[in-house]
C-alpha atoms as a PDB file:
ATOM      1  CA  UNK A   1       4.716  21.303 -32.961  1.00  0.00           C
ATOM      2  CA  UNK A   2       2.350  24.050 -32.131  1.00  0.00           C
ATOM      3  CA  UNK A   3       1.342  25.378 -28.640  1.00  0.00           C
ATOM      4  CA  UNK A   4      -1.709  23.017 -27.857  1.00  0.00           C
ATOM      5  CA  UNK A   5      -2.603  21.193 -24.750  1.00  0.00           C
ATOM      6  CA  UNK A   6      -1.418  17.722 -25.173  1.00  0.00           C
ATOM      7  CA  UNK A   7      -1.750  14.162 -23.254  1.00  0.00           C
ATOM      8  CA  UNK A   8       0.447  11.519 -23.949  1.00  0.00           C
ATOM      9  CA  UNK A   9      -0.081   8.335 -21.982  1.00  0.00           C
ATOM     10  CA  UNK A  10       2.419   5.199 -22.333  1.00  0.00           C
ATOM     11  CA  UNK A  11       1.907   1.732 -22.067  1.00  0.00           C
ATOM     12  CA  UNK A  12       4.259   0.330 -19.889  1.00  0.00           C
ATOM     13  CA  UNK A  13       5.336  -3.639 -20.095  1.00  0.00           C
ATOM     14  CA  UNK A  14       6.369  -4.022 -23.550  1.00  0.00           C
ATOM     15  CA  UNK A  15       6.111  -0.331 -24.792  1.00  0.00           C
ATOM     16  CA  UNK A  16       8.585   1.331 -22.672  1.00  0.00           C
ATOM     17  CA  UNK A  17      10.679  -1.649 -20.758  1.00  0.00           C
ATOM     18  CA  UNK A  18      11.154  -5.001 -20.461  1.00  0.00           C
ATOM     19  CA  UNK A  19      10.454  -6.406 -17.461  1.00  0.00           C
ATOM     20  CA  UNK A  20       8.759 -10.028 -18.646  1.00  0.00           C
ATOM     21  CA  UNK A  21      11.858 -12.383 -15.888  1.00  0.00           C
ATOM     22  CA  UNK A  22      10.505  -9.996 -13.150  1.00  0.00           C
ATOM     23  CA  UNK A  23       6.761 -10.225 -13.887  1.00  0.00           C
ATOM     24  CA  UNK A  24       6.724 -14.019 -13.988  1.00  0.00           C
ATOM     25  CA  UNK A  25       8.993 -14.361 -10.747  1.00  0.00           C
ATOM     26  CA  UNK A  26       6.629 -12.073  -8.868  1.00  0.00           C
ATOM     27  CA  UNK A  27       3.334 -13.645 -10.302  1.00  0.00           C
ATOM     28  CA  UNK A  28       4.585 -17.330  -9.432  1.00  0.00           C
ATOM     29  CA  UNK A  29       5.606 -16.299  -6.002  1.00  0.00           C
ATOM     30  CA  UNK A  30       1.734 -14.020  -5.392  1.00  0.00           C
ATOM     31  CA  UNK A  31       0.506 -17.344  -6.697  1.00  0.00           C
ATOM     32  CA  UNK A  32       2.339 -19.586  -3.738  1.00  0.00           C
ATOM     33  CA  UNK A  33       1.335 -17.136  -0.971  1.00  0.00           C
ATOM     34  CA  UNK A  34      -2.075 -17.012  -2.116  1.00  0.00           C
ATOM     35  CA  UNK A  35      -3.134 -20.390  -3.138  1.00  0.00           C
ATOM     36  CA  UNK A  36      -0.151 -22.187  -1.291  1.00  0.00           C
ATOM     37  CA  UNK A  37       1.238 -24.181  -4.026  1.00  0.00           C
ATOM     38  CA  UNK A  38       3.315 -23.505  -7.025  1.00  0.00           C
ATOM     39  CA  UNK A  39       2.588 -21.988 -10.484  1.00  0.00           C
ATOM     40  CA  UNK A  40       2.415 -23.763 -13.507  1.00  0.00           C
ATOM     41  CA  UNK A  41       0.623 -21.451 -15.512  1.00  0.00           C
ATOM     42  CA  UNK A  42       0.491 -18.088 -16.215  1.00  0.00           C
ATOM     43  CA  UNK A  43      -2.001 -16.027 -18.477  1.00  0.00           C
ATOM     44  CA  UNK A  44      -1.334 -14.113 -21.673  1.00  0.00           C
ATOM     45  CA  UNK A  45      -0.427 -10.468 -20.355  1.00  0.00           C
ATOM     46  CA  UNK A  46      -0.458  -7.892 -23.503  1.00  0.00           C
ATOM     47  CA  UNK A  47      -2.894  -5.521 -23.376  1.00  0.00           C
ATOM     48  CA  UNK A  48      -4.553  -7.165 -20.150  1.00  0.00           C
ATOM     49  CA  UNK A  49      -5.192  -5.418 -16.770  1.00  0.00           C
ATOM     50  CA  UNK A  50      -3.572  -7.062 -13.558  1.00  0.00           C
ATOM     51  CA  UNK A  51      -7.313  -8.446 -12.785  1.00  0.00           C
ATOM     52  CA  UNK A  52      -7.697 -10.500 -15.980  1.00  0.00           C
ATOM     53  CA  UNK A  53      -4.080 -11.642 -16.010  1.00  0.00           C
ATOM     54  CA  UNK A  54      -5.167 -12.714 -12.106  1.00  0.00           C
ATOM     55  CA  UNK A  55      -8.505 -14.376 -12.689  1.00  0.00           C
ATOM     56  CA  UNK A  56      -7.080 -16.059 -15.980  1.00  0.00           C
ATOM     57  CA  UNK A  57      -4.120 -17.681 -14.435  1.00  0.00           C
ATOM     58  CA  UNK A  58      -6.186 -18.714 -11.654  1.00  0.00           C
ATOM     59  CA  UNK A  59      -8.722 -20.660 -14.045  1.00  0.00           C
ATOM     60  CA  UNK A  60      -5.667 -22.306 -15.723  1.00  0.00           C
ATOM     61  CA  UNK A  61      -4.282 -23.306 -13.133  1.00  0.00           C
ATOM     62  CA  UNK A  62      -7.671 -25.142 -11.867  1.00  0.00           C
ATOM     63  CA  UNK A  63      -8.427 -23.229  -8.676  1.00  0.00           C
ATOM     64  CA  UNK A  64     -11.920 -21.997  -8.061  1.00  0.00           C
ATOM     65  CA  UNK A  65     -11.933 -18.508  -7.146  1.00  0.00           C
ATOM     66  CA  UNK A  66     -13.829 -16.457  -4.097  1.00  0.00           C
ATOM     67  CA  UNK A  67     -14.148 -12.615  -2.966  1.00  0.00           C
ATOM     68  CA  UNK A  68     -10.866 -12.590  -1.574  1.00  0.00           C
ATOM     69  CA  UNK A  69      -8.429 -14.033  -4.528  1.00  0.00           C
ATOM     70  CA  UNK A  70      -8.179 -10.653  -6.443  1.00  0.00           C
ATOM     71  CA  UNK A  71      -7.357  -8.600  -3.655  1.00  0.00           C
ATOM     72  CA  UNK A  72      -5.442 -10.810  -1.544  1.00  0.00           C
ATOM     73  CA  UNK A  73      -3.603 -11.604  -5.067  1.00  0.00           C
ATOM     74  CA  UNK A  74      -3.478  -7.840  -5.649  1.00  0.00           C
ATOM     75  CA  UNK A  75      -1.354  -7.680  -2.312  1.00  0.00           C
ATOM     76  CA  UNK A  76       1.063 -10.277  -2.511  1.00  0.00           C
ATOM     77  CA  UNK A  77       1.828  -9.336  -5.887  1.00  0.00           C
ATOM     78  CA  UNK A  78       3.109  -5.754  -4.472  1.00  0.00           C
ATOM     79  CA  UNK A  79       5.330  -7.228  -2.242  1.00  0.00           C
ATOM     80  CA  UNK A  80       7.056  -9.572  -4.634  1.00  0.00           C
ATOM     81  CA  UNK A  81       7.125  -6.577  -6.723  1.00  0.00           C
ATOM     82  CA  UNK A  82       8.713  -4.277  -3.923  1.00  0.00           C
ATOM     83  CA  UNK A  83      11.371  -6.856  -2.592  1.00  0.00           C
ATOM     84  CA  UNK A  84      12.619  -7.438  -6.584  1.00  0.00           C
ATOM     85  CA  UNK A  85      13.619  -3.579  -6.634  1.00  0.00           C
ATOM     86  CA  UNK A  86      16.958  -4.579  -7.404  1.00  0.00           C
ATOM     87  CA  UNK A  87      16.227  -7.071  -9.744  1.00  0.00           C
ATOM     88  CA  UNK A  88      13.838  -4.763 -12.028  1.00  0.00           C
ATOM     89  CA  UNK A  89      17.361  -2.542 -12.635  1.00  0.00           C
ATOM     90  CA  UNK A  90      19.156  -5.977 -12.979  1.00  0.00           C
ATOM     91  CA  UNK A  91      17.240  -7.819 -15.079  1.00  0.00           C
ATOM     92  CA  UNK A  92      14.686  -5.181 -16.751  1.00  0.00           C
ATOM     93  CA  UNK A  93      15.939  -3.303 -19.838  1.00  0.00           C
ATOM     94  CA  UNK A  94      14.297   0.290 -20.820  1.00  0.00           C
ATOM     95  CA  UNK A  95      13.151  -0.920 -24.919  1.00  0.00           C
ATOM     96  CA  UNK A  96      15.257   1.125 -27.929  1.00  0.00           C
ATOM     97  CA  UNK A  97      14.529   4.868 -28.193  1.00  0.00           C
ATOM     98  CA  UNK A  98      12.031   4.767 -25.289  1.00  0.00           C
ATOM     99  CA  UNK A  99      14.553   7.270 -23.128  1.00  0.00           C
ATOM    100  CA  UNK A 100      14.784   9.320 -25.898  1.00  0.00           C
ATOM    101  CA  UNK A 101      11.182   9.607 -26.817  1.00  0.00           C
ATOM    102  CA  UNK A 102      10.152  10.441 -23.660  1.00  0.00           C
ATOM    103  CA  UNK A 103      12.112  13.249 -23.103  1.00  0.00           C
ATOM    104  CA  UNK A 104      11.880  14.117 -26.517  1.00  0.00           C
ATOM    105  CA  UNK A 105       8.388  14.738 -25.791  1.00  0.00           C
ATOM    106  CA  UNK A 106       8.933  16.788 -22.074  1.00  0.00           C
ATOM    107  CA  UNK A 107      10.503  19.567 -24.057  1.00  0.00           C
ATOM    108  CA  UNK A 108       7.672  20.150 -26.547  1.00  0.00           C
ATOM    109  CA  UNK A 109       5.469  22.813 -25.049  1.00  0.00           C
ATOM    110  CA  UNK A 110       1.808  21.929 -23.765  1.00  0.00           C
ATOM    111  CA  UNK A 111       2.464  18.365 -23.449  1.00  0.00           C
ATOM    112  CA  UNK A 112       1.662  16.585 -20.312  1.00  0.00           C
ATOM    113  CA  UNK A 113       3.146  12.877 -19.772  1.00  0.00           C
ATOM    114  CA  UNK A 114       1.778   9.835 -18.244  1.00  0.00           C
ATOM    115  CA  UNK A 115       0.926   6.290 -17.878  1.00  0.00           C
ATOM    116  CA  UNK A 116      -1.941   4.364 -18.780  1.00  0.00           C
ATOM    117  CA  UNK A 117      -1.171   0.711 -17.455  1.00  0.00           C
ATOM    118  CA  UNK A 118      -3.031  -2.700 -16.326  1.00  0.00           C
ATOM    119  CA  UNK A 119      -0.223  -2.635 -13.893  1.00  0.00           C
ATOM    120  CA  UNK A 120      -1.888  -1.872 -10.242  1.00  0.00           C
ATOM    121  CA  UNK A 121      -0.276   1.461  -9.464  1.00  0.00           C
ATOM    122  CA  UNK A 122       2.577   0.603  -7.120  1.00  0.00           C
ATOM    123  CA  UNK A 123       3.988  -1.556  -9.403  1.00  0.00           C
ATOM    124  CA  UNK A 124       3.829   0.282 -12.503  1.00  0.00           C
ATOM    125  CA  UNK A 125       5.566   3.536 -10.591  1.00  0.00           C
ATOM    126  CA  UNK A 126       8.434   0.848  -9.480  1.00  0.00           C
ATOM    127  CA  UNK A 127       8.998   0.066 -13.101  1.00  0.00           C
ATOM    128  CA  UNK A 128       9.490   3.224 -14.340  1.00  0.00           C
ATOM    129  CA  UNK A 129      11.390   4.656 -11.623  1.00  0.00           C
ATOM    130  CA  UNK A 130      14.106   1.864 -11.174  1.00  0.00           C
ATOM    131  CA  UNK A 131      14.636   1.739 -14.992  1.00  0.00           C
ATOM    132  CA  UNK A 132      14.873   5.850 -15.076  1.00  0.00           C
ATOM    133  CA  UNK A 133      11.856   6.933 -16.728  1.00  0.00           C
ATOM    134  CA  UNK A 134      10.054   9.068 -14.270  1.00  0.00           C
ATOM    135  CA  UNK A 135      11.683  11.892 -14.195  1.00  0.00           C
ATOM    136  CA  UNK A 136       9.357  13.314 -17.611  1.00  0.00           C
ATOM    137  CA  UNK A 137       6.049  11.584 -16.620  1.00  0.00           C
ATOM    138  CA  UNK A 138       3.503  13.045 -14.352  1.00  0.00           C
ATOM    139  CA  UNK A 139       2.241   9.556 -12.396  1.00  0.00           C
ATOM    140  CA  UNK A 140      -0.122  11.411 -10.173  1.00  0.00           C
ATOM    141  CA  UNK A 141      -2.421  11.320 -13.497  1.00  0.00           C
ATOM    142  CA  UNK A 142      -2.090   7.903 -14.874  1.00  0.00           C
ATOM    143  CA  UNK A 143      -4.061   5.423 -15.294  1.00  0.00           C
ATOM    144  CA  UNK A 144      -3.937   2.299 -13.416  1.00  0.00           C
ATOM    145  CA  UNK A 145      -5.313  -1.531 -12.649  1.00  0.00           C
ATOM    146  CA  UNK A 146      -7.771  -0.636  -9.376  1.00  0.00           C
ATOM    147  CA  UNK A 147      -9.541  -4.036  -9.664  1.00  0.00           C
ATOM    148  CA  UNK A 148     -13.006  -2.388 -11.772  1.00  0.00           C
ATOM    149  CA  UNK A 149     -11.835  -0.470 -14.464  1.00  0.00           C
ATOM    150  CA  UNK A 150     -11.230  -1.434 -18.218  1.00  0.00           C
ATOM    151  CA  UNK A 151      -8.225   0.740 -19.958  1.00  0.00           C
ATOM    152  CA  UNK A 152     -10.716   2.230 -21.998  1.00  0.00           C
ATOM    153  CA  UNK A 153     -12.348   3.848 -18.422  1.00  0.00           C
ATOM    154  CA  UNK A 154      -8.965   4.148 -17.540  1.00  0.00           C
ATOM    155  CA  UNK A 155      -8.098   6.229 -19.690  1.00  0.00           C
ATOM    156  CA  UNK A 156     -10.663   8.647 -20.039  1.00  0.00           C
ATOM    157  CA  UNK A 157      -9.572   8.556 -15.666  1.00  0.00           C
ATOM    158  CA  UNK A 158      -5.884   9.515 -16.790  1.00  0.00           C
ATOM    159  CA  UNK A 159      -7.885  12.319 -19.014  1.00  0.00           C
ATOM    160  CA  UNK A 160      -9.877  14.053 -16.146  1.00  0.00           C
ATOM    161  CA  UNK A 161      -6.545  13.537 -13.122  1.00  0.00           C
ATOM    162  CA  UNK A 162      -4.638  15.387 -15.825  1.00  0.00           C
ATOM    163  CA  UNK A 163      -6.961  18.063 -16.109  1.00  0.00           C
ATOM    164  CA  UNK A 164      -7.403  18.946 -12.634  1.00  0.00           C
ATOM    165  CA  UNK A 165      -3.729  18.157 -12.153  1.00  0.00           C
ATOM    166  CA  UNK A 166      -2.877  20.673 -14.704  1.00  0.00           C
ATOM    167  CA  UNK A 167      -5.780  23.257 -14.968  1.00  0.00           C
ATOM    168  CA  UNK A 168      -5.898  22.141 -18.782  1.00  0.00           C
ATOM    169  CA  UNK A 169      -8.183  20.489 -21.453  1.00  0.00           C
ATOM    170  CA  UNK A 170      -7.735  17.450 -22.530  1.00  0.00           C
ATOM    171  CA  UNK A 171      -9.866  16.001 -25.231  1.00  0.00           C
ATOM    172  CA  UNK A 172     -10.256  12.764 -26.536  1.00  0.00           C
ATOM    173  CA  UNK A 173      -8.528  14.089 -30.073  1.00  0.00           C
ATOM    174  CA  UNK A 174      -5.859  15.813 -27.779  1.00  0.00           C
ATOM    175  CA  UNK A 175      -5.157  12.353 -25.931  1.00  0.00           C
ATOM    176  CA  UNK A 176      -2.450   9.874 -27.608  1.00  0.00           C
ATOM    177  CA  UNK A 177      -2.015   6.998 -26.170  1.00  0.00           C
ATOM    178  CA  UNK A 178       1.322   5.078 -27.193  1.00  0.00           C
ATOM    179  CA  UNK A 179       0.886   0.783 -26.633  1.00  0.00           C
ATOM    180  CA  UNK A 180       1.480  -2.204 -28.319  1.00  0.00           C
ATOM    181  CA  UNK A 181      -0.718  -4.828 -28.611  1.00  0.00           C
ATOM    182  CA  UNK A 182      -4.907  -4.890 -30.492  1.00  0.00           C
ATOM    183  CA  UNK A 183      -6.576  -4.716 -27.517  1.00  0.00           C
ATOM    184  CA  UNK A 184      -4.784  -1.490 -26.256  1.00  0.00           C
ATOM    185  CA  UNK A 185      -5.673  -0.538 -29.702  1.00  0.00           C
ATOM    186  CA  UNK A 186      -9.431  -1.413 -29.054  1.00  0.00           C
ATOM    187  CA  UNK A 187      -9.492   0.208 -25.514  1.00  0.00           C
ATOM    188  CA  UNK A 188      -8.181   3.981 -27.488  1.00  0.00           C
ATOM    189  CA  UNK A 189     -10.921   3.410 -29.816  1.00  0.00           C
ATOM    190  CA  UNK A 190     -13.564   2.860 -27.218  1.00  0.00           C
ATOM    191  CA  UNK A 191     -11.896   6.048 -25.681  1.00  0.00           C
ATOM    192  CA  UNK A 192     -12.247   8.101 -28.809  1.00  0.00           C
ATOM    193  CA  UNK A 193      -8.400   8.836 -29.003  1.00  0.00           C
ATOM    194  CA  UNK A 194      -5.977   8.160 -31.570  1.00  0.00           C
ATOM    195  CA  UNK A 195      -3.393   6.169 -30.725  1.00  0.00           C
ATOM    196  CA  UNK A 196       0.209   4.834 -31.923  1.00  0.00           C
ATOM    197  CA  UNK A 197       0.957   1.491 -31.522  1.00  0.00           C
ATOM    198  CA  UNK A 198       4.725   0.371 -31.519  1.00  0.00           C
ATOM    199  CA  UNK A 199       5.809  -3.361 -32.802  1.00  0.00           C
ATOM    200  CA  UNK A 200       7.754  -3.628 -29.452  1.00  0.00           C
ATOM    201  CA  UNK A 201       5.411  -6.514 -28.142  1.00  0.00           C
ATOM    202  CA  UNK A 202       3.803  -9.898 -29.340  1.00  0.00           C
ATOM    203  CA  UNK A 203       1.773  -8.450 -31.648  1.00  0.00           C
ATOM    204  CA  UNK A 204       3.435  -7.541 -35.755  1.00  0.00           C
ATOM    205  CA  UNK A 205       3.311  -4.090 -37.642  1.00  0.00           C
ATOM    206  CA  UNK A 206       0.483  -6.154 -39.828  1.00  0.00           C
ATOM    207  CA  UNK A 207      -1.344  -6.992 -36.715  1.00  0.00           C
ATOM    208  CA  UNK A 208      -1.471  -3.521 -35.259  1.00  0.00           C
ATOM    209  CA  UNK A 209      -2.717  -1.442 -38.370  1.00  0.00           C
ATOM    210  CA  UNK A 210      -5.200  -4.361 -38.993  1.00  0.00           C
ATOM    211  CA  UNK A 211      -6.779  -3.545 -35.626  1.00  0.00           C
ATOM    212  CA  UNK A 212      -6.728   0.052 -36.867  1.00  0.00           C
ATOM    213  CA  UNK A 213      -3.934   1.631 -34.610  1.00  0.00           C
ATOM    214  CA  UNK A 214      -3.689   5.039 -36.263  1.00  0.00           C
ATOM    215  CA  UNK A 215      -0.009   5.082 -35.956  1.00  0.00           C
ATOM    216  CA  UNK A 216       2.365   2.423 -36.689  1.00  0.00           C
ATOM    217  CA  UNK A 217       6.129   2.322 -35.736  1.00  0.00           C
ATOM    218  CA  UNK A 218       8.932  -0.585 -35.206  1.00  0.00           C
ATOM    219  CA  UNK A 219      10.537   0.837 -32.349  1.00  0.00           C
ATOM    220  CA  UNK A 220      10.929   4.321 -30.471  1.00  0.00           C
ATOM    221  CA  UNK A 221      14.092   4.290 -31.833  1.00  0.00           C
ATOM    222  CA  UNK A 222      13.177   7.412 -34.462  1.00  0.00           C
ATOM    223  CA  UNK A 223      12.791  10.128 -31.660  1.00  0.00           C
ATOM    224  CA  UNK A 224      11.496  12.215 -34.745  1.00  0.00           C
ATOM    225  CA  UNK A 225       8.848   9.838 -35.772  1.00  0.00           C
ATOM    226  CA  UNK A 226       7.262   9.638 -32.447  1.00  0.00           C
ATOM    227  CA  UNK A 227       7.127  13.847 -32.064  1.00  0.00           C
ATOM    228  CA  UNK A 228       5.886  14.220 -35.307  1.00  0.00           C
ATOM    229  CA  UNK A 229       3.428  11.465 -34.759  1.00  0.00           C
ATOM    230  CA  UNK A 230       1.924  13.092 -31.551  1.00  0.00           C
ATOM    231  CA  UNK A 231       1.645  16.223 -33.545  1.00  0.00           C
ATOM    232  CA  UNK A 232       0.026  14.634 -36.715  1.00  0.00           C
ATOM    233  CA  UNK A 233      -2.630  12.658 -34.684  1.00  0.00           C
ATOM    234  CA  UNK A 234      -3.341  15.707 -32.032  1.00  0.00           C
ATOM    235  CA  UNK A 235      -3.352  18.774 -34.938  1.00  0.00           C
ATOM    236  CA  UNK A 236      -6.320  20.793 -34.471  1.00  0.00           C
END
């Protein structure tokens, strides 16, 4: 892989861990402290910022919403996040080949890591770092739920905190974005980037290249395929 600058921003929940007994245990106890009695449904969450998961789960689960339901939501799910530290490197698992990709990818020169993530940005830093991911990816520049933003915005956001970050150019055709479900698919080509979806979620290898992912892989289990994918889809 040539000298070029590069962004590569990962999906999180589904792309590079597993962290789905963690997620529902802190969204039913937000729920409780919020609305004061228990969960019984939760939203669809591939692809889907911490806001829509929110306001979705809140419809199903018949509760008119106000002003202060996202926010005060927001906050309580950050604290059931923070106190299940333990239970993130207990009960998450880091997905096949992600490890390997990732670092894979800190050794190729010009390329700049991050995250692009519905995940508000406490928690998404929490799941990287107690599964052992962070050490390759520069969070400072991700992209992150902040209650207005679609991933699309987001990550043309993750674009411009890189640049500034790095002193670097990043254009749209030198951004890949690595996710796996159709709508992150649909928010990289609202972006204008290419992107390589990975079967590693709910969605199927048919599913993904039928919503036009420009990539499609299994698993991050071929280190090789990923690097050479990054380079294919960001070649000049």
């Amino acid at each position: 892989m040539s000298t070029l600058n590069r962004l590569v921003l990962w999906n999180i929940d589904h792309t590079l861990v597993d962290v789905g007994r963690v997620t529902r245990e802190a969204y039913a106890e937000a729920f409780q402290r919020t609305i004061g009695r228990p969960l019984v449904r939760l939203a669809p969450t591939p692809g889907r910022t911490e806001s829509e998961i929110i306001f979705e789960t809140l419809a199903f689960n018949d509760v008119v919403t106000t002003d202060d339901h996202l926010p005060t939501f927001m906050a309580a799910l950050v604290e059931a996040f923070a106190t299940r530290r333990a239970d993130l490197r207990g009960h998450g698992r880091v997905l096949a080949g992600a490890q390997e990709a990732v670092a894979a990818l800190a050794h190729v020169p010009g390329v700049v890591q991050s995250v692009l993530t519905g995940a508000v940005q406490p928690n998404a830093v929490l799941k990287v770092t107690e599964l052992g991911l962070a050490d390759h990816l520069d969070l400072d520049s991700g992209g992150y739920e902040n209650g207005v933003y679609s991933k699309a915005a987001l990550l043309e956001l993750a674009r411009s905190r890189a640049g500034e970050r790095h002193e670097a150019r990043y254009p749209e055709s030198a951004t890949v974005y690595i996710a796996d479900s159709p709508r992150d698919v649909q928010a990289a080509h609202i972006a204008g980037s290419p992107i390589i979806a990975v079967a590693t979620g709910s969605a199927t290898e048919a599913e993904l290249r039928a919503a036009g992912a420009d990539r499609v892989l299994a698993t991050l289990a071929d280190t090789h395929a990923v690097v050479s994918a990054v380079a294919d889809l960001t070649r000049l």
